[in-house]
N, C-alpha and C. Protein backbone atom coordinates (compact mmCIF):
# COMPACT_ATOMS: atom_id res chain seq x y z
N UNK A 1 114.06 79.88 119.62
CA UNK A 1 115.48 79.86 119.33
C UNK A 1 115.96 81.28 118.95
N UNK A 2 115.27 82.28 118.10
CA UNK A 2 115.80 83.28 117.57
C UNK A 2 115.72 84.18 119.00
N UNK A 3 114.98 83.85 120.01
CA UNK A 3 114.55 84.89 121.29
C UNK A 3 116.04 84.62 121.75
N UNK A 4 116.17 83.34 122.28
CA UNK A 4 117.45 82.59 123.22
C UNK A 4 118.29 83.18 122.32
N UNK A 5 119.00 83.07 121.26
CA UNK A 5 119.62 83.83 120.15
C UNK A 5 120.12 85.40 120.51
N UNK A 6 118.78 86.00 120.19
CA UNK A 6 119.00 87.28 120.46
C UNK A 6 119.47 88.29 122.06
N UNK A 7 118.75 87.30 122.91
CA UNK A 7 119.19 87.59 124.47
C UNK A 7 120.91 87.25 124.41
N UNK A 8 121.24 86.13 124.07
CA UNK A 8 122.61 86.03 123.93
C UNK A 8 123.56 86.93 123.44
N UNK A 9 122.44 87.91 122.24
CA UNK A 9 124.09 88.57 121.45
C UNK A 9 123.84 89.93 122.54
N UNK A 10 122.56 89.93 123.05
CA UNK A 10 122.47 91.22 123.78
C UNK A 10 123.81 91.39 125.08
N UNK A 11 123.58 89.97 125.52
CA UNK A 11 124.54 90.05 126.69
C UNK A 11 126.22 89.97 126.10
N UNK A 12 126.70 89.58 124.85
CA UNK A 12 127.63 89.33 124.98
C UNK A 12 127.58 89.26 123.01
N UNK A 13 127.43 90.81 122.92
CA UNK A 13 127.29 91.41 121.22
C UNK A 13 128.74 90.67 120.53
N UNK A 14 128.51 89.60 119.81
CA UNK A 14 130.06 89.18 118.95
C UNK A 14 129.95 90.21 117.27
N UNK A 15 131.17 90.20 116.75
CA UNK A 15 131.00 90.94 115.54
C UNK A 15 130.50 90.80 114.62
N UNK A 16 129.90 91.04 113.61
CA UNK A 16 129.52 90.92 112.23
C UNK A 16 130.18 91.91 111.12
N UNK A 17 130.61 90.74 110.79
CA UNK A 17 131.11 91.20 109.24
C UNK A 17 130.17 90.88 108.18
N UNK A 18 131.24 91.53 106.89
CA UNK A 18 130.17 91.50 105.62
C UNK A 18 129.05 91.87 105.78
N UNK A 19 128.66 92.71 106.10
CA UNK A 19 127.54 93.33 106.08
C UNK A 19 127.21 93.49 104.44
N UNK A 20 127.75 94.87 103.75
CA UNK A 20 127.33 94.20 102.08
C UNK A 20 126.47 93.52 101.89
N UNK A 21 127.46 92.06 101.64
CA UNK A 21 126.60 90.78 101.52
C UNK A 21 124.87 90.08 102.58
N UNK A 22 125.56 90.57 103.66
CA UNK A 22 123.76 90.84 104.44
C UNK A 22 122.86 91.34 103.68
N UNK A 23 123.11 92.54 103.51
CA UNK A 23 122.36 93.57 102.80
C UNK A 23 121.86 93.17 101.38
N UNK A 24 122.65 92.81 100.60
CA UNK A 24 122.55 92.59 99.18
C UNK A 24 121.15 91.02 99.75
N UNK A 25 121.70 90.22 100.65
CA UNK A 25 120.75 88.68 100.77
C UNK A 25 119.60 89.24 101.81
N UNK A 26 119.18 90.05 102.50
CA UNK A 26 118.28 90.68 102.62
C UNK A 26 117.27 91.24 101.59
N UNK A 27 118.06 91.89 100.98
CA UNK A 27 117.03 92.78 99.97
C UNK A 27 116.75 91.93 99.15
N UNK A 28 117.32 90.70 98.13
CA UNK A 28 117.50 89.62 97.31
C UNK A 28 116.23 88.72 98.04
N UNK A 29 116.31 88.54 99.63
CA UNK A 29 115.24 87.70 100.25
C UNK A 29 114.32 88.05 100.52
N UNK A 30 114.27 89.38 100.94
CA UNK A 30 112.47 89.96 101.01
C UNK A 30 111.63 89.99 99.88
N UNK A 31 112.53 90.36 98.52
CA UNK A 31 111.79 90.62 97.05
C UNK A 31 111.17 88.96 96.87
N UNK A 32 112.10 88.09 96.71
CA UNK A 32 111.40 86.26 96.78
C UNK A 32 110.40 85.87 97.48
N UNK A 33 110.97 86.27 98.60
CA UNK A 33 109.89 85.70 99.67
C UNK A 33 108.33 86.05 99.62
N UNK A 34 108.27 87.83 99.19
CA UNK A 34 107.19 88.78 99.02
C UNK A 34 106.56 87.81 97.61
N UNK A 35 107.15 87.61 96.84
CA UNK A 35 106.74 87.63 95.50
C UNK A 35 105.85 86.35 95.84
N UNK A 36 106.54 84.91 96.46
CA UNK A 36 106.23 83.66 96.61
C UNK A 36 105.30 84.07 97.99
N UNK A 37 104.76 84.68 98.82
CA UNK A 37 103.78 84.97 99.83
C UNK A 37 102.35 85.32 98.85
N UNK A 38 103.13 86.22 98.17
CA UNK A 38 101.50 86.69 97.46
C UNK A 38 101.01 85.90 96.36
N UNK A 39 101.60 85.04 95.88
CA UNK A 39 101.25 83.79 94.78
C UNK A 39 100.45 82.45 95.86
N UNK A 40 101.34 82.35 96.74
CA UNK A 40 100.57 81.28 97.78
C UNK A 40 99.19 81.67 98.32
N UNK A 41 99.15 83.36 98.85
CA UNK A 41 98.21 83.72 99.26
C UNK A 41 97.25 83.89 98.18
N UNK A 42 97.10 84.46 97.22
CA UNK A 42 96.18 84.21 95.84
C UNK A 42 95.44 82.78 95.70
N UNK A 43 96.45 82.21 95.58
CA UNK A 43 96.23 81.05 95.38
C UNK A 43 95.38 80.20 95.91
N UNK A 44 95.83 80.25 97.16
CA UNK A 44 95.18 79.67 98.49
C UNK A 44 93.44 80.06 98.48
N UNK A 45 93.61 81.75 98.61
CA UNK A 45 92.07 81.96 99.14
C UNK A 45 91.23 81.56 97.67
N UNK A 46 91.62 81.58 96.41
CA UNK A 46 91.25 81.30 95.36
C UNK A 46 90.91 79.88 95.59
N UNK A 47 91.13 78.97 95.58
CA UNK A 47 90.92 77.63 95.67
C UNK A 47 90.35 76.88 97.08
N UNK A 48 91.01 77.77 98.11
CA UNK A 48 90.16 77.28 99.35
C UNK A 48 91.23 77.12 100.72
N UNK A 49 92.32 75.60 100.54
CA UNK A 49 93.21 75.61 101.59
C UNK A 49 93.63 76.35 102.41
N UNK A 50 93.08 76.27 103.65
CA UNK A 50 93.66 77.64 104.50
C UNK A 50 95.37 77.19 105.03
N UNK A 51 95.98 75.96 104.62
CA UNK A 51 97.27 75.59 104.73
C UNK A 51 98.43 76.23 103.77
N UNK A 52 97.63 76.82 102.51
CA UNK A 52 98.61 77.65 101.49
C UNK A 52 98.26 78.90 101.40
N UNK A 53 96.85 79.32 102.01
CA UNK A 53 97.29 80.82 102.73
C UNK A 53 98.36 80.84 104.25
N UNK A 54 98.32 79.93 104.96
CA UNK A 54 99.06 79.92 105.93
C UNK A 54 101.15 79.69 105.79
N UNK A 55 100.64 79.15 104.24
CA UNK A 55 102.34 79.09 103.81
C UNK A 55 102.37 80.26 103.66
N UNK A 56 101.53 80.83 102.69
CA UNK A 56 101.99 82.24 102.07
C UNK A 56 102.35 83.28 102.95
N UNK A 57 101.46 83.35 104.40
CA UNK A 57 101.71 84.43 105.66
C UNK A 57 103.33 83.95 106.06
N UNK A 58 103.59 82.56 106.13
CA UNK A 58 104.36 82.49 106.61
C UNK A 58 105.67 82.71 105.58
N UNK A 59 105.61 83.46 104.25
CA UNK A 59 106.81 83.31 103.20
C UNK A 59 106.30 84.62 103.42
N UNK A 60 105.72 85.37 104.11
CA UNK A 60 105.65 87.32 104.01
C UNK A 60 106.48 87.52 105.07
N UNK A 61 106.34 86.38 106.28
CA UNK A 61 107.25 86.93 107.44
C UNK A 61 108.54 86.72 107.34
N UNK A 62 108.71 85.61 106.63
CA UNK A 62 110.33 85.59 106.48
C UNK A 62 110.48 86.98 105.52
N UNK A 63 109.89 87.54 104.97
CA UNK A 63 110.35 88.63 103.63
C UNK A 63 110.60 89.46 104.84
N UNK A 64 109.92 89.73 105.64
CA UNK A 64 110.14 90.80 106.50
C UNK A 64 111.32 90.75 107.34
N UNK A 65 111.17 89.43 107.50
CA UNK A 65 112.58 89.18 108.64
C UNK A 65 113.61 89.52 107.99
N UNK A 66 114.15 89.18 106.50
CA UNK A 66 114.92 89.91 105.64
C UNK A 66 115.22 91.19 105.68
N UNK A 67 113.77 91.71 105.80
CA UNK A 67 113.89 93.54 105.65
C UNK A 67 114.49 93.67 107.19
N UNK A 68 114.19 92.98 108.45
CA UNK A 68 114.89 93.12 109.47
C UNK A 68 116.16 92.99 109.68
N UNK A 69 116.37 92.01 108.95
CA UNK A 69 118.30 91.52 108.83
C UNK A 69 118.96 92.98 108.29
N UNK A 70 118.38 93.58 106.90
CA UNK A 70 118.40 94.65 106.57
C UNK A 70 118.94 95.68 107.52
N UNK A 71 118.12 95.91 108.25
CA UNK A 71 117.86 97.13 109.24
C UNK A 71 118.87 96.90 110.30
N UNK A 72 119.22 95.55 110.64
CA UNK A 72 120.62 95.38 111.63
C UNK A 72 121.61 95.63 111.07
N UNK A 73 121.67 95.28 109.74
CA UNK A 73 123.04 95.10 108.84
C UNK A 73 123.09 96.81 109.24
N UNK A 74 122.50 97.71 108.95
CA UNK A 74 122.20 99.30 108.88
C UNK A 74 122.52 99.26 110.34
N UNK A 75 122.10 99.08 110.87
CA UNK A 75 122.33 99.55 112.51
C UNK A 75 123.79 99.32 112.96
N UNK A 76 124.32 98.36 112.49
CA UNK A 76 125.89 97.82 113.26
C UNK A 76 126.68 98.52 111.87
N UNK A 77 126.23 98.73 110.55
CA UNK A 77 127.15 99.47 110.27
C UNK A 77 127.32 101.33 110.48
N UNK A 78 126.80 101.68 111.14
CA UNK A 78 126.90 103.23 111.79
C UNK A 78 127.17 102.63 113.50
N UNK A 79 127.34 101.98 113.70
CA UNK A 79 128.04 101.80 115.04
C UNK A 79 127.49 101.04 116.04
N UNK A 80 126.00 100.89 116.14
CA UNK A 80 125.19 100.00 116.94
C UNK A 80 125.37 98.79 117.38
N UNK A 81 126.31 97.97 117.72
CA UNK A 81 126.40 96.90 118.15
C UNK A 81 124.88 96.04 118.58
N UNK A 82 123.91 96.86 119.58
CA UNK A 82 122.67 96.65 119.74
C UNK A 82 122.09 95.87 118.48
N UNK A 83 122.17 96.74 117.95
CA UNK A 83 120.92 95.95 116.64
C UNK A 83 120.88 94.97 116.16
N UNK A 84 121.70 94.05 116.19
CA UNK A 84 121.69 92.73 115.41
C UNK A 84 120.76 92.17 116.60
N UNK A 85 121.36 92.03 117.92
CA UNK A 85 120.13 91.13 118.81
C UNK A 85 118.59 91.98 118.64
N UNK A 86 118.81 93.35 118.67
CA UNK A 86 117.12 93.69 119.11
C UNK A 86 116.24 93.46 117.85
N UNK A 87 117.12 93.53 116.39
CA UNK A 87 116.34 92.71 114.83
C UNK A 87 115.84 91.58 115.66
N UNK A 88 116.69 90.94 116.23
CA UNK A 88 116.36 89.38 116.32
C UNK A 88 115.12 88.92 117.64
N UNK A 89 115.14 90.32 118.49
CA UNK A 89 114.00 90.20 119.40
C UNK A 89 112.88 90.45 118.37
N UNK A 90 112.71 91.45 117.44
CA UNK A 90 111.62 91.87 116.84
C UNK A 90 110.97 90.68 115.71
N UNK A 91 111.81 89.89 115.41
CA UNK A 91 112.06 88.72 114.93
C UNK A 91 111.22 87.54 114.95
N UNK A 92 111.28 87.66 116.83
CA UNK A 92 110.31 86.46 117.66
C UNK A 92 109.22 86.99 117.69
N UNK A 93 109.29 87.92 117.59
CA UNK A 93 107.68 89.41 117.71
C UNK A 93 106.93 88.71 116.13
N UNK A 94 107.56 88.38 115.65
CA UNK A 94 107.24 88.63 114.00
C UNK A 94 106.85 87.34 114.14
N UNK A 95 107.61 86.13 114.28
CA UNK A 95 107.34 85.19 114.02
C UNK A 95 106.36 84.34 114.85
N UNK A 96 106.29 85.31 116.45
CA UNK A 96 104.88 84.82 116.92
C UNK A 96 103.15 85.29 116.69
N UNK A 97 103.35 86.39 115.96
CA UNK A 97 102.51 86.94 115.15
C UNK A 97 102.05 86.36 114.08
N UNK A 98 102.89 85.97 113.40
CA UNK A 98 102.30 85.20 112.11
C UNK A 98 101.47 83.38 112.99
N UNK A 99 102.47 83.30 113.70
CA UNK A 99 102.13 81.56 114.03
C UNK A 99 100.60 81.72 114.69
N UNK A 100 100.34 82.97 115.41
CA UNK A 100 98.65 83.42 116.06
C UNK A 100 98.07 83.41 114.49
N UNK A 101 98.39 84.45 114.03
CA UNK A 101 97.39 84.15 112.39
C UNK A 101 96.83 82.90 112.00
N UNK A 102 98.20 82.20 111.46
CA UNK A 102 98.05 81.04 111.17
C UNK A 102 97.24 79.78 111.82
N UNK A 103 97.26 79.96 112.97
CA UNK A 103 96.79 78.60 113.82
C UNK A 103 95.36 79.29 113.87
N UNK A 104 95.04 81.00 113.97
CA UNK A 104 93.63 81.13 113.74
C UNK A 104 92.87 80.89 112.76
N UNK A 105 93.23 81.13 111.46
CA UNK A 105 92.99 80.75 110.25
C UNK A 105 92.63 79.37 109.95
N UNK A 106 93.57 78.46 110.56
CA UNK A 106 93.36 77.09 110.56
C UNK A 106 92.35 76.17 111.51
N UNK A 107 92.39 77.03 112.92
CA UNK A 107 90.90 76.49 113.65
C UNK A 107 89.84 77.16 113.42
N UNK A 108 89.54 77.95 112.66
CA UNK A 108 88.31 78.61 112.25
C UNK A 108 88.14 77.39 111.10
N UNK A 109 88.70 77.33 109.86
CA UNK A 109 88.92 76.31 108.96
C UNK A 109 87.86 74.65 109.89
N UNK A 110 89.02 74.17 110.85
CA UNK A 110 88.44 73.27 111.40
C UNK A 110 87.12 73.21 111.70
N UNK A 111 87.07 74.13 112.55
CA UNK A 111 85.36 74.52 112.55
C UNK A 111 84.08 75.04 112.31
N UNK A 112 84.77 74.90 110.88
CA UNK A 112 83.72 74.95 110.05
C UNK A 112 83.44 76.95 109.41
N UNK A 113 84.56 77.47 110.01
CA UNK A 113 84.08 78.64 110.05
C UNK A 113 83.96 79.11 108.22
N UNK A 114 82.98 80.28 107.78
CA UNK A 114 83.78 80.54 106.41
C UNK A 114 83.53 82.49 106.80
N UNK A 115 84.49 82.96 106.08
CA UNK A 115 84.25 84.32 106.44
C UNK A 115 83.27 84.96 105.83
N UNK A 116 82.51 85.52 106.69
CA UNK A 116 80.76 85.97 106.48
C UNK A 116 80.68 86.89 105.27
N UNK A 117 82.18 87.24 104.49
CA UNK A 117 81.75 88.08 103.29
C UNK A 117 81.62 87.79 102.27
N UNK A 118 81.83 86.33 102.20
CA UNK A 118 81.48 84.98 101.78
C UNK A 118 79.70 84.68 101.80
N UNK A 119 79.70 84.86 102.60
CA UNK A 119 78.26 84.94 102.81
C UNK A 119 77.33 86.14 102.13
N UNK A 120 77.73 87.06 102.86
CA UNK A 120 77.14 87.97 101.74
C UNK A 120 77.28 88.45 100.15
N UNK A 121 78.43 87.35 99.81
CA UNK A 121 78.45 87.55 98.30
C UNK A 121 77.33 86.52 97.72
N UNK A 122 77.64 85.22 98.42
CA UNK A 122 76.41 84.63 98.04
C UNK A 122 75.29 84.89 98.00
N UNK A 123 74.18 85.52 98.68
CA UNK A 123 73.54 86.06 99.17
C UNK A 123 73.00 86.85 98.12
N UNK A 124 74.19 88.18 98.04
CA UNK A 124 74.29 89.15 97.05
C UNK A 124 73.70 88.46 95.26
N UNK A 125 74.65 87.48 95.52
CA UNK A 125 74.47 86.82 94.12
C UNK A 125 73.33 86.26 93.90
N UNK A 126 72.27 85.31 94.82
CA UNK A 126 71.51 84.74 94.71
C UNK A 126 70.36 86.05 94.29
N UNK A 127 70.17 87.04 95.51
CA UNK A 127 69.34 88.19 95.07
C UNK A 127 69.42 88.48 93.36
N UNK A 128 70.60 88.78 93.33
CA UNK A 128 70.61 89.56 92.02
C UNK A 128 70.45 88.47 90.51
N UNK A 129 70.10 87.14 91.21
CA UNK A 129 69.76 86.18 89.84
C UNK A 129 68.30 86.34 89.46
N UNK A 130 67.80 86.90 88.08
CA UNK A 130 66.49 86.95 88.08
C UNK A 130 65.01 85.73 87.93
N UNK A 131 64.28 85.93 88.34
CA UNK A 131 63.35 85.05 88.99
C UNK A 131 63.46 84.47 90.56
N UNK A 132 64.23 84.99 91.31
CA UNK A 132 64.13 85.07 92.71
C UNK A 132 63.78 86.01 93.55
N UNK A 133 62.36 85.82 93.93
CA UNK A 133 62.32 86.26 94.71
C UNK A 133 62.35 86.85 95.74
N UNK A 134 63.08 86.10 96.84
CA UNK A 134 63.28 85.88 98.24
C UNK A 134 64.18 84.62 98.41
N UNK A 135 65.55 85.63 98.99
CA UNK A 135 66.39 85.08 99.71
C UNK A 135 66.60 84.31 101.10
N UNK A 136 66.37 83.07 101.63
CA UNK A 136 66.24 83.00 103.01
C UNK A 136 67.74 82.81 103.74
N UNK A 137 67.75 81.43 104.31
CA UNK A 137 69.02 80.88 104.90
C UNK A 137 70.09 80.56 103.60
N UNK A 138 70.93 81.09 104.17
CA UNK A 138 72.77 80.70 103.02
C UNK A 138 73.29 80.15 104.00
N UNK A 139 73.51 78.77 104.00
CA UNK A 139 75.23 78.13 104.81
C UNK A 139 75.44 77.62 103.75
N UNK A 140 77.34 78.33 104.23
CA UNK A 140 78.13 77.79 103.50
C UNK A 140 79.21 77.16 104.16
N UNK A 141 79.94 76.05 104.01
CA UNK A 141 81.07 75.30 104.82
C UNK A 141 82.29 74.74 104.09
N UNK A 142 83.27 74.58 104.92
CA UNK A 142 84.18 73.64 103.81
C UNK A 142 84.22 72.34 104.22
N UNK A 143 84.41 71.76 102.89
CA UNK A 143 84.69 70.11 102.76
C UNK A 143 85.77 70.07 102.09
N UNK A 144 86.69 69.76 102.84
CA UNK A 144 88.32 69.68 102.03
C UNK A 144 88.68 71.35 102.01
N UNK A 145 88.84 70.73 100.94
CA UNK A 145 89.42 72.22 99.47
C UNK A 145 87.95 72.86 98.86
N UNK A 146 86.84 72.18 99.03
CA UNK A 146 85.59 72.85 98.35
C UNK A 146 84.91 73.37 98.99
N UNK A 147 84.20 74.65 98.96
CA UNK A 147 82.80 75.39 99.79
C UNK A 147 81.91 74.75 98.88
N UNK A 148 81.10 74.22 99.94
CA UNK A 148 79.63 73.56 99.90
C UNK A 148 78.52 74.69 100.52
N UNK A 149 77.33 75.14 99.28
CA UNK A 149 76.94 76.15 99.59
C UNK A 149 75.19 75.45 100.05
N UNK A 150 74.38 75.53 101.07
CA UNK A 150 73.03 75.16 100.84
C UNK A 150 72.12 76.94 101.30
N UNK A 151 71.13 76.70 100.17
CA UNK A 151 70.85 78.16 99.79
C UNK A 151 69.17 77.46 99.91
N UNK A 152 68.15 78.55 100.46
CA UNK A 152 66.90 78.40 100.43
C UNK A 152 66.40 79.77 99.63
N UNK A 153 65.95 79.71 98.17
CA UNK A 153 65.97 80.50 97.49
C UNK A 153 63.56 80.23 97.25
N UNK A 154 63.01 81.59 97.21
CA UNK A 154 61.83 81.51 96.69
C UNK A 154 61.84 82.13 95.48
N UNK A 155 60.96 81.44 94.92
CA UNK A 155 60.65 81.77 93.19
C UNK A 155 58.97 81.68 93.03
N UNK A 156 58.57 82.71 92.18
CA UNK A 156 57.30 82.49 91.85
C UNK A 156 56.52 81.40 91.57
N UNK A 157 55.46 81.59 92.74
CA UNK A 157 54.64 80.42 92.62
C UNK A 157 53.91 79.31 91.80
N UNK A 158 53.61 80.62 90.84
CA UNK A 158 52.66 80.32 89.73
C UNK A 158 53.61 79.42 88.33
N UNK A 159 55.24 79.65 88.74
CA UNK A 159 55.33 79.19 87.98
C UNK A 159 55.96 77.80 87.43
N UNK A 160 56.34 77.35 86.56
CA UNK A 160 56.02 75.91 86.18
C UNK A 160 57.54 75.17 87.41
N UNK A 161 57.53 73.77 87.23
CA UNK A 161 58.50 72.97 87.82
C UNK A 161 59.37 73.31 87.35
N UNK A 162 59.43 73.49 85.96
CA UNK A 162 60.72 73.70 84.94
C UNK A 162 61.37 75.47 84.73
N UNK A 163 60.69 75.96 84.86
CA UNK A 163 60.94 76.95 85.05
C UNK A 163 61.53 77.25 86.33
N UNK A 164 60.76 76.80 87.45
CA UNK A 164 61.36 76.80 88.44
C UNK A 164 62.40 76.16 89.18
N UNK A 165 63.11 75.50 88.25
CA UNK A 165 63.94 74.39 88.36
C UNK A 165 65.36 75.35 87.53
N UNK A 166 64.69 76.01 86.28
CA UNK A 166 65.56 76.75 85.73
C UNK A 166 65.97 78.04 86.67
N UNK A 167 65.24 78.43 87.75
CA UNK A 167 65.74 79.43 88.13
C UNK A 167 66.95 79.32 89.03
N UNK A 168 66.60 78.06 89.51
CA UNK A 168 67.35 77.48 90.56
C UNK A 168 68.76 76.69 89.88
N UNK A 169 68.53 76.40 88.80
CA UNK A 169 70.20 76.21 87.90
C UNK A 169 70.73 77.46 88.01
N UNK A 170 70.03 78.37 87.42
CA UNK A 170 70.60 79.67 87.10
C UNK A 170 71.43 80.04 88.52
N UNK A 171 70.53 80.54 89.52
CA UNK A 171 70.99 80.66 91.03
C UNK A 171 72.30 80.03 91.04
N UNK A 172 72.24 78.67 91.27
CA UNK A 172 73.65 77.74 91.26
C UNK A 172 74.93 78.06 90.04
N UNK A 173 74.81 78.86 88.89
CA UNK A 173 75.50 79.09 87.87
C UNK A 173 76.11 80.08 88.52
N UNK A 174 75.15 80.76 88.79
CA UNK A 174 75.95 82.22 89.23
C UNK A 174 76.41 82.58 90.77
N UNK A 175 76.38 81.43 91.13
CA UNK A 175 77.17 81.11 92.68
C UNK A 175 78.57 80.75 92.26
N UNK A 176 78.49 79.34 91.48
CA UNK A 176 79.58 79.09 91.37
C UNK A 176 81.11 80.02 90.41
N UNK A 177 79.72 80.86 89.53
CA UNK A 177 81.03 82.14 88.60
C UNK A 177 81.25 83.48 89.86
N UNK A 178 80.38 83.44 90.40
CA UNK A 178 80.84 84.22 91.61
C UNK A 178 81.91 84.14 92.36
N UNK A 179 81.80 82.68 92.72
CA UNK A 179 82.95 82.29 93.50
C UNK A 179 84.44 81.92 92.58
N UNK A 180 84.24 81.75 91.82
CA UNK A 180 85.78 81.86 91.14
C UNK A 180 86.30 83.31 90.37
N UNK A 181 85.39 84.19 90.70
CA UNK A 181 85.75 85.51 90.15
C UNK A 181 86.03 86.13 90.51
């Protein structure tokens, strides 16, 4: 719609007034939008849902589209008639950009994907818990909203069930403060 939109004002530029007021709800909408993108996005990768990092991308592009409205309001007031449609081509640019993000984010999600630096924090973490040995296989996946981590960790032989049972709490302690930190 904003493409069909913008081809339209190209062929047949109508006026805009109040600019001002553009300007003032531009700048007023990018600061919101920005603020509520990066709380969603926090949020999101903090807890897991790749649907409220995908809100949050999608409350950065509207901030931008703001800063674009911006930049037309600026363009047609020094004389450009042009600019209000070509904001609005750059617009569809913007908003098909984010929707590729998003739908990637979300079939990786589906299938199981988790991002491998994820992996190597685990990994990282398990090494650096003491009484482990040897690190082998880390998968990690999501279920829902939760990463489910299965870890093949070696610990000294010699030593007891309980001990070795304690190392392996420990391991799991410091996965899970890892991951919320």
């Amino acid at each position: 719609m904003a493409a069909y939109e913008a081809v339209t004002r190209l062929a047949h530029p109508p006026p805009v007034s109040n600019l001002a007021a553009v300007a003032v709800a531009a700048v007023i909408g990018f600061t919101g939008n920005e603020l509520v993108a990066r709380y969603r996005i926090r949020v999101g990768r903090q807890i897991g849902p790749a649907a409220l990092v995908a809100d949050g991308l999608h409350a950065r592009t509207d901030g931008f589209t703001s800063l674009a409205v911006l930049l037309g309001a600026g363009g047609v007031a020094i004389g450009w008639n042009w600019a209000d449609p070509v904001v609005g081509l750059l617009i569809t640019v913007a908003i098909l950009a984010v929707l590729r993000g998003a739908a990637s984010e979300i079939y990786r999600r589906l299938m199981d994907a988790v991002d491998p630096a994820l992996v190597d924090q685990a990994e990282q973490t398990l090494r650096s818990t003491p009484g482990v040995l040897y690190v082998g296989q880390v998968r990690l996946r999501w279920i829902g909203h939760q990463l489910r981590a299965e870890c093949e960790v070696t610990v000294d032989p010699r030593a007891s069930a309980i001990q070795a049972h304690q190392v392996a709490v420990d391991a799991e302690h410091n996965l899970l403060h890892a991951r919320r930190g």
